[in-house]
C-alpha atoms as a PDB file:
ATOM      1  CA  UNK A   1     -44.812 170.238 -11.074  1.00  0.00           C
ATOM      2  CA  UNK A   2     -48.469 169.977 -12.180  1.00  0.00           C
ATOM      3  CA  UNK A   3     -47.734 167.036 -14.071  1.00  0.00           C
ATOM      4  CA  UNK A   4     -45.923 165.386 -11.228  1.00  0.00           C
ATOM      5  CA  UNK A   5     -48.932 165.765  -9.121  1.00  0.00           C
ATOM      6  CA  UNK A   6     -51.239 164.174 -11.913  1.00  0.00           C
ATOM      7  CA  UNK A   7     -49.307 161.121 -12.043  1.00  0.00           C
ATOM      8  CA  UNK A   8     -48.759 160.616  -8.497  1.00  0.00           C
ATOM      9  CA  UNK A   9     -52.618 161.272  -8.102  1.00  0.00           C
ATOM     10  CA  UNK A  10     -53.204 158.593 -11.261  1.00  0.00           C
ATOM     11  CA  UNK A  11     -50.976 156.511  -9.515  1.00  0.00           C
ATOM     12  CA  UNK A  12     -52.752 156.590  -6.439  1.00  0.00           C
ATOM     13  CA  UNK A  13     -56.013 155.616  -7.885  1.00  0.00           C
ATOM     14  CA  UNK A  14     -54.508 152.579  -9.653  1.00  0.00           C
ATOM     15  CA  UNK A  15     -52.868 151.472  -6.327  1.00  0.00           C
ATOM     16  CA  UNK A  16     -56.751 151.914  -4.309  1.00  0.00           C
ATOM     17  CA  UNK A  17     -58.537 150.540  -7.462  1.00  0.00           C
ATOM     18  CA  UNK A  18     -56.040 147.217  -7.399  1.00  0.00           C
ATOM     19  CA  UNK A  19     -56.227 146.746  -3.415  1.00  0.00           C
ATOM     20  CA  UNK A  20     -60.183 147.182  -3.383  1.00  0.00           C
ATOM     21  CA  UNK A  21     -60.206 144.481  -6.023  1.00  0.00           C
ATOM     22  CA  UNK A  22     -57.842 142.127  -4.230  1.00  0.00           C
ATOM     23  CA  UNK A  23     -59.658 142.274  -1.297  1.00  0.00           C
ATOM     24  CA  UNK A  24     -61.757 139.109  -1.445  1.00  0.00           C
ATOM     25  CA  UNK A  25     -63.689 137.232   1.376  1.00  0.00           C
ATOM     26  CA  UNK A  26     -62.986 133.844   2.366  1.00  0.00           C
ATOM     27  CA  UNK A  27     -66.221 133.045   1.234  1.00  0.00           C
ATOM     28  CA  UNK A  28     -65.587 134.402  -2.488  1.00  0.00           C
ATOM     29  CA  UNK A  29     -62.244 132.800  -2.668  1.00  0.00           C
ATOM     30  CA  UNK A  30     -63.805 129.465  -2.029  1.00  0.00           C
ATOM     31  CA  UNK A  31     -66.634 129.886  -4.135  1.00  0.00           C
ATOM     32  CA  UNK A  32     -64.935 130.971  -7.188  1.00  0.00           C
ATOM     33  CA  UNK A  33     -64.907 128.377 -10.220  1.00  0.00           C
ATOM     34  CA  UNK A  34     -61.572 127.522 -12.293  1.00  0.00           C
ATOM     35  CA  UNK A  35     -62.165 130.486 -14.670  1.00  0.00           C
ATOM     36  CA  UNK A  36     -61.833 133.273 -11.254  1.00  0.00           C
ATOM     37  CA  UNK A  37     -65.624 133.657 -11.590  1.00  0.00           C
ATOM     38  CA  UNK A  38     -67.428 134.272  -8.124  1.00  0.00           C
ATOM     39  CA  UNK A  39     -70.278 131.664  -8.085  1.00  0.00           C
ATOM     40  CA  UNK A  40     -72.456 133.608  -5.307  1.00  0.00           C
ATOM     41  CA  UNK A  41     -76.171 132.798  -5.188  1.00  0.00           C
ATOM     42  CA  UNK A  42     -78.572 135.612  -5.088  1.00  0.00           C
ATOM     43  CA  UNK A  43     -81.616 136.301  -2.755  1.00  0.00           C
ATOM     44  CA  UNK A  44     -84.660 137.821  -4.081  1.00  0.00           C
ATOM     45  CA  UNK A  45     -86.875 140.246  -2.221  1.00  0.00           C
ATOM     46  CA  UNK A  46     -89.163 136.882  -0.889  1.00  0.00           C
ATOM     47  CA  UNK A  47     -86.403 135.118   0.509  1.00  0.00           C
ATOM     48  CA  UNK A  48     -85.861 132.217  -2.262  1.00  0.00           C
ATOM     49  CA  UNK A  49     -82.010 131.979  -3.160  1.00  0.00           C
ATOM     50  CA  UNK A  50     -81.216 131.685  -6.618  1.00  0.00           C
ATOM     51  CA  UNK A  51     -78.222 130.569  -8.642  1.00  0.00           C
ATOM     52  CA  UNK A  52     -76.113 133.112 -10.584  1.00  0.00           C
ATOM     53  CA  UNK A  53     -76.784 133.833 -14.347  1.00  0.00           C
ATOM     54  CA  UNK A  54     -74.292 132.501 -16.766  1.00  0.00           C
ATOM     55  CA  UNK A  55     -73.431 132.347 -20.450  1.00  0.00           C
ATOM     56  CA  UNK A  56     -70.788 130.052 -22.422  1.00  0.00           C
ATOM     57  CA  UNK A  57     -70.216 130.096 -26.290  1.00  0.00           C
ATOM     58  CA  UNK A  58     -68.151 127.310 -27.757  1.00  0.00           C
ATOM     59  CA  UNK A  59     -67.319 127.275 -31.293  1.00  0.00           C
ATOM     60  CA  UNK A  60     -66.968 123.470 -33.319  1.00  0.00           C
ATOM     61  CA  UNK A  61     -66.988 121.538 -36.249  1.00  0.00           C
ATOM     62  CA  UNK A  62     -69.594 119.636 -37.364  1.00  0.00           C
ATOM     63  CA  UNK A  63     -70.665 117.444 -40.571  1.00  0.00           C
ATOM     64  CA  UNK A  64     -67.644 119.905 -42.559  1.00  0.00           C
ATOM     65  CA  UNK A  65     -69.596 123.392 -41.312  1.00  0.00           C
ATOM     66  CA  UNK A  66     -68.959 126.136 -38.500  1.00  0.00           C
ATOM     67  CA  UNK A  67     -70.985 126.402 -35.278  1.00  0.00           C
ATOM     68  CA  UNK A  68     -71.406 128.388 -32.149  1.00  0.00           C
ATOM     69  CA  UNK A  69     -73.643 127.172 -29.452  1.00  0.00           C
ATOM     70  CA  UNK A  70     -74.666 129.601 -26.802  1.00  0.00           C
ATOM     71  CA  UNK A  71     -75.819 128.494 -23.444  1.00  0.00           C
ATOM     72  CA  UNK A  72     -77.412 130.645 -20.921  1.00  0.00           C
ATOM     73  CA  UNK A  73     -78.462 129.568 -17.922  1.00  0.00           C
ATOM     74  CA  UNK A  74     -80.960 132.354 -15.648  1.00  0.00           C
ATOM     75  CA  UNK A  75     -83.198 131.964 -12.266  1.00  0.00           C
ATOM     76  CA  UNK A  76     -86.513 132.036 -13.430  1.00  0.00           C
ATOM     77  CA  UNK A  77     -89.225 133.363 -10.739  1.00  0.00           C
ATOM     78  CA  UNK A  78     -92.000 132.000 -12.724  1.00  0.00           C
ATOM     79  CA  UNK A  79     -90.959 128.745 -12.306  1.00  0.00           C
ATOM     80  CA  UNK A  80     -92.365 126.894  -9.399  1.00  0.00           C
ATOM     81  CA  UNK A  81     -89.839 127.251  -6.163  1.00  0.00           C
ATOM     82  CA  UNK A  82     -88.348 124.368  -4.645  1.00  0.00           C
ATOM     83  CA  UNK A  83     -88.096 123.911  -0.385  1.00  0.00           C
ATOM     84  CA  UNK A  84     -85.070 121.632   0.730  1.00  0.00           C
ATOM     85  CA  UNK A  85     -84.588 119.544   3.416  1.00  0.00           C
ATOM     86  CA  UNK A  86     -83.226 122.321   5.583  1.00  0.00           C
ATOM     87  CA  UNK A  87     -86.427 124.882   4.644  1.00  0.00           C
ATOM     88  CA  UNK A  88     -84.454 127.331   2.392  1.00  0.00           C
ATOM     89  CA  UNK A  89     -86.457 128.247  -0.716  1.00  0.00           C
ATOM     90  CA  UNK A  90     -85.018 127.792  -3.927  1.00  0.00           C
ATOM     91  CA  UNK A  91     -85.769 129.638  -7.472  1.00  0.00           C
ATOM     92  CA  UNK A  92     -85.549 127.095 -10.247  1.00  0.00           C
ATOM     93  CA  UNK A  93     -83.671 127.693 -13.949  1.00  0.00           C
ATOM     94  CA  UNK A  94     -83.868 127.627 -17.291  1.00  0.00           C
ATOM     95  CA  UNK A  95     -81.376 127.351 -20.019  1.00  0.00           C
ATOM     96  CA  UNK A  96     -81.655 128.741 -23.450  1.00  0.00           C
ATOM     97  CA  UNK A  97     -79.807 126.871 -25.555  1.00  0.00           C
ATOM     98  CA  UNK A  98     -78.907 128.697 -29.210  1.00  0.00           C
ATOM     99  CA  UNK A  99     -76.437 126.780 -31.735  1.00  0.00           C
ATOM    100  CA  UNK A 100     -75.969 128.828 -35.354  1.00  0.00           C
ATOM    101  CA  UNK A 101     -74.275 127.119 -37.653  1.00  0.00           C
ATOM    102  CA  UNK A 102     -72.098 129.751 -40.100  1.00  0.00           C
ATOM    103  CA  UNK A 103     -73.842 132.578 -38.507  1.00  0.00           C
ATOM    104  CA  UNK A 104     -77.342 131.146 -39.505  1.00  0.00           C
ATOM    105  CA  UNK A 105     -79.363 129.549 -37.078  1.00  0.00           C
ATOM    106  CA  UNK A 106     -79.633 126.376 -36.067  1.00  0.00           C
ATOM    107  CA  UNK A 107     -81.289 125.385 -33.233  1.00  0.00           C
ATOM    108  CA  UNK A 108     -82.782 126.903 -30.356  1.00  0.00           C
ATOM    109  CA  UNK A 109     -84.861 125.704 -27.307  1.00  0.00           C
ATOM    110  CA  UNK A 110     -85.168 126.798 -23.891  1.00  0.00           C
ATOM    111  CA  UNK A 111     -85.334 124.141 -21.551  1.00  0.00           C
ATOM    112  CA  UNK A 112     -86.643 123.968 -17.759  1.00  0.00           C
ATOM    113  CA  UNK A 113     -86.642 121.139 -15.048  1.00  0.00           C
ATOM    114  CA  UNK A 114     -89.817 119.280 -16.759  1.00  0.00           C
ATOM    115  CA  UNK A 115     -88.075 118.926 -20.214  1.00  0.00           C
ATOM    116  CA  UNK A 116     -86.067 115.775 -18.134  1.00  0.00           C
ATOM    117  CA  UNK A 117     -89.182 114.027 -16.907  1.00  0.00           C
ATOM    118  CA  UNK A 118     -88.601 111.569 -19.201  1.00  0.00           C
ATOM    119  CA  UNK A 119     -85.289 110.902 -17.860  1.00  0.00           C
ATOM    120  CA  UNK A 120     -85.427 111.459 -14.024  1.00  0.00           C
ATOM    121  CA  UNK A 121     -87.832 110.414 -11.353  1.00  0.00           C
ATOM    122  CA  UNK A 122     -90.571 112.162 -10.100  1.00  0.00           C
ATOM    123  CA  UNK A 123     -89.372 111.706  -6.349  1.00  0.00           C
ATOM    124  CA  UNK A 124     -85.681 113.388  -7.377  1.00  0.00           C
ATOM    125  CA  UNK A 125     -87.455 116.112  -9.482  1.00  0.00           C
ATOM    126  CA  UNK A 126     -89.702 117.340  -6.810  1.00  0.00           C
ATOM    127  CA  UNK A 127     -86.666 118.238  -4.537  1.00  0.00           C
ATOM    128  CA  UNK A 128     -84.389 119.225  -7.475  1.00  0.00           C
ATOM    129  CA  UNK A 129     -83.466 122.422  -9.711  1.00  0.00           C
ATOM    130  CA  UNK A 130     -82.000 122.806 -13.181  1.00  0.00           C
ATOM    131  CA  UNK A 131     -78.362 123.711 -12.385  1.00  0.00           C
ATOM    132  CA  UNK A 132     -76.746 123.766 -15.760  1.00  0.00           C
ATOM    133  CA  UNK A 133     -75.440 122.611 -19.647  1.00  0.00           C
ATOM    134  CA  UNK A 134     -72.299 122.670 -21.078  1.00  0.00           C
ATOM    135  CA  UNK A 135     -71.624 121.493 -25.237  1.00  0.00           C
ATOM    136  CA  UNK A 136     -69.574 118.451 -24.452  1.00  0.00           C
ATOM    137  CA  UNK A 137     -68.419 117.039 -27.955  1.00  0.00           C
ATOM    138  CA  UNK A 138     -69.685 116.394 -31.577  1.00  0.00           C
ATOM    139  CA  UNK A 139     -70.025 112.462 -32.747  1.00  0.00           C
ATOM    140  CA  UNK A 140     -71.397 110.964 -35.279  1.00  0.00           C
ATOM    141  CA  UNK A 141     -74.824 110.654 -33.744  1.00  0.00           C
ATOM    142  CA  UNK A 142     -74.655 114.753 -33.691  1.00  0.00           C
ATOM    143  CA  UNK A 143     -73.846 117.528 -30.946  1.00  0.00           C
ATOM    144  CA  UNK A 144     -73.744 116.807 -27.298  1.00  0.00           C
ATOM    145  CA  UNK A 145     -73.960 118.728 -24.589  1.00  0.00           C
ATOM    146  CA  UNK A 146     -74.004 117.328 -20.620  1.00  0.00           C
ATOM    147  CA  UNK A 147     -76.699 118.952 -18.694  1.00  0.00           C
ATOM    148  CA  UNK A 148     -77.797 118.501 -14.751  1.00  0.00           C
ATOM    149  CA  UNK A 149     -80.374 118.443 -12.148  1.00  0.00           C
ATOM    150  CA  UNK A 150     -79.163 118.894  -8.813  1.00  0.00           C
ATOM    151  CA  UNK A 151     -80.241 119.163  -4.949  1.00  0.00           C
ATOM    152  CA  UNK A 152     -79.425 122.556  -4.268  1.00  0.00           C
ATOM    153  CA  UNK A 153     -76.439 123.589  -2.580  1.00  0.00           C
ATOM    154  CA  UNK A 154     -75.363 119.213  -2.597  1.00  0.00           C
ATOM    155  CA  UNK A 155     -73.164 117.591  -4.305  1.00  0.00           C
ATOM    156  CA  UNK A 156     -76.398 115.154  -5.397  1.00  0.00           C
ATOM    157  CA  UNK A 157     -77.272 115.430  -8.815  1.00  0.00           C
ATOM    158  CA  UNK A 158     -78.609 113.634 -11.577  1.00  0.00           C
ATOM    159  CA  UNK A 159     -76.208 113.699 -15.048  1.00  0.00           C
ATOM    160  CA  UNK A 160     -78.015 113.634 -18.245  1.00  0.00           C
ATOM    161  CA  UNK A 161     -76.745 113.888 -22.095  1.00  0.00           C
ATOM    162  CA  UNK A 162     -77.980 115.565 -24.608  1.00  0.00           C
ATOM    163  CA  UNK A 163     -77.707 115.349 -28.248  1.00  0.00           C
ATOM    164  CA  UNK A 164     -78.850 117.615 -31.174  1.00  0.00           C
ATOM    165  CA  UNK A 165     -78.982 115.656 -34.154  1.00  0.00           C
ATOM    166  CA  UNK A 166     -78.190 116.774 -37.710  1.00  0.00           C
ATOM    167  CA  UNK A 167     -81.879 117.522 -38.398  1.00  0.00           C
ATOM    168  CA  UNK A 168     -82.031 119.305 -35.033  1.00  0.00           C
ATOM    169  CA  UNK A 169     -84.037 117.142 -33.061  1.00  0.00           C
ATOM    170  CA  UNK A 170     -83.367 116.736 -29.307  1.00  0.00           C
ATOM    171  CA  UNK A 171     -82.941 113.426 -27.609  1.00  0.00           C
ATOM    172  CA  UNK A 172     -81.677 112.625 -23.875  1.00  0.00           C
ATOM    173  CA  UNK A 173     -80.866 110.120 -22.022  1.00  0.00           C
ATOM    174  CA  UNK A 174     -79.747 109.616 -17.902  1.00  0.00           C
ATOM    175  CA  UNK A 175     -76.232 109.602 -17.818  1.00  0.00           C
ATOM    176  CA  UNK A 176     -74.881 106.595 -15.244  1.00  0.00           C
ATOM    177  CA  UNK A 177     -71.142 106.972 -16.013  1.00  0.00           C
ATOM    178  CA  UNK A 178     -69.765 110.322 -16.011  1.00  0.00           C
ATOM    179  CA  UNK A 179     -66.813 109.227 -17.857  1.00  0.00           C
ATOM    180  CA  UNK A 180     -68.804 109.236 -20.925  1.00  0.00           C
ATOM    181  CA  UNK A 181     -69.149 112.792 -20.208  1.00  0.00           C
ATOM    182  CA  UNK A 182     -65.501 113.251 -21.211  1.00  0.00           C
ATOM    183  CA  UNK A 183     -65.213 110.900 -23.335  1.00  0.00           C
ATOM    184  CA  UNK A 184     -62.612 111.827 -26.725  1.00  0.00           C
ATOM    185  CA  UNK A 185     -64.087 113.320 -29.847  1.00  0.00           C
ATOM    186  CA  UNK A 186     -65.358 110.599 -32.414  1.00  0.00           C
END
């Protein structure tokens, strides 16, 4: 009998745990990404909204060897904010970007809004935040990755590429067709 009453009691539990868990908003359900994840921003204790933290690792070939690249995007309150249109207050990013190559490292660089000057205008930057990076492909030129600057909370947003060489170095370059983005491996 005692062991009846534990597994209807386990039971029980499961059956709460599972029906707390399904019971989602409208709001998360539409703001969840193609891997389930909820993509809610935060709000610190001054007001300014931020974006949620996030980390990817992709493993690749490259040149014959093994590598891993990390990415990790964060809200960063040291950063300076950024005001839209509408007034809301917005705290900016930074990604840290780590690639090891058979376990050793490789590279690794942590990049904000004002590594992209180069590449975006001053106008679009004031307004703008660093919204993300993904690794995109390996050619022969080296590793790319597809990074943006965005309005927040728009669908306006400035695509930029990436590329780690060989030796490591970094160079970028404004993105006009997001095909390229997609593009097969060389």
């Amino acid at each position: 009998m005692r062991k009846a009453i534990l597994r209807v009691s386990a039971l029980l539990c499961i059956f709460v745990m599972l029906s707390c868990g399904a019971n989602t908003s409208k709001n998360d359900r539409e703001n969840r990404n193609e891997s389930g994840m909820i993509l809610q921003e935060g709000v610190s204790s001054d007001g300014a909204k931020s974006m949620q933290s996030s980390k990817a690792e992709n493993k690749f070939t490259f040149r014959g060897g093994d590598y891993t690249a990390v990415v990790h995007r964060y809200a960063d309150a040291g950063l300076p904010r950024v005001k839209s249109e509408m007034g809301d207050v917005y705290t900016d990013n930074k990604i840290e970007l780590t690639i090891t190559r058979g376990g050793a490292p490789f590279f690794s660089k942590t990049f904000t809004k004002q590594d992209f000057v180069s590449v975006a205008d001053a106008a679009f930057m004031k307004n703008s935040i660093l919204e993300g990076m993904v690794y995109n492909r390996t050619s022969s030129q080296g590793i790319l990755f597809a990074a943006s600057i965005c309005y927040p909370q728009t669908d306006l947003y400035l695509p930029i590429s990436i590329t780690i060489g060989a030796d490591g170095k970094v160079s970028m370059h404004r993105d006009e067709q997001l095909e390229d983005i997609y593009a097969v491996e060389d």
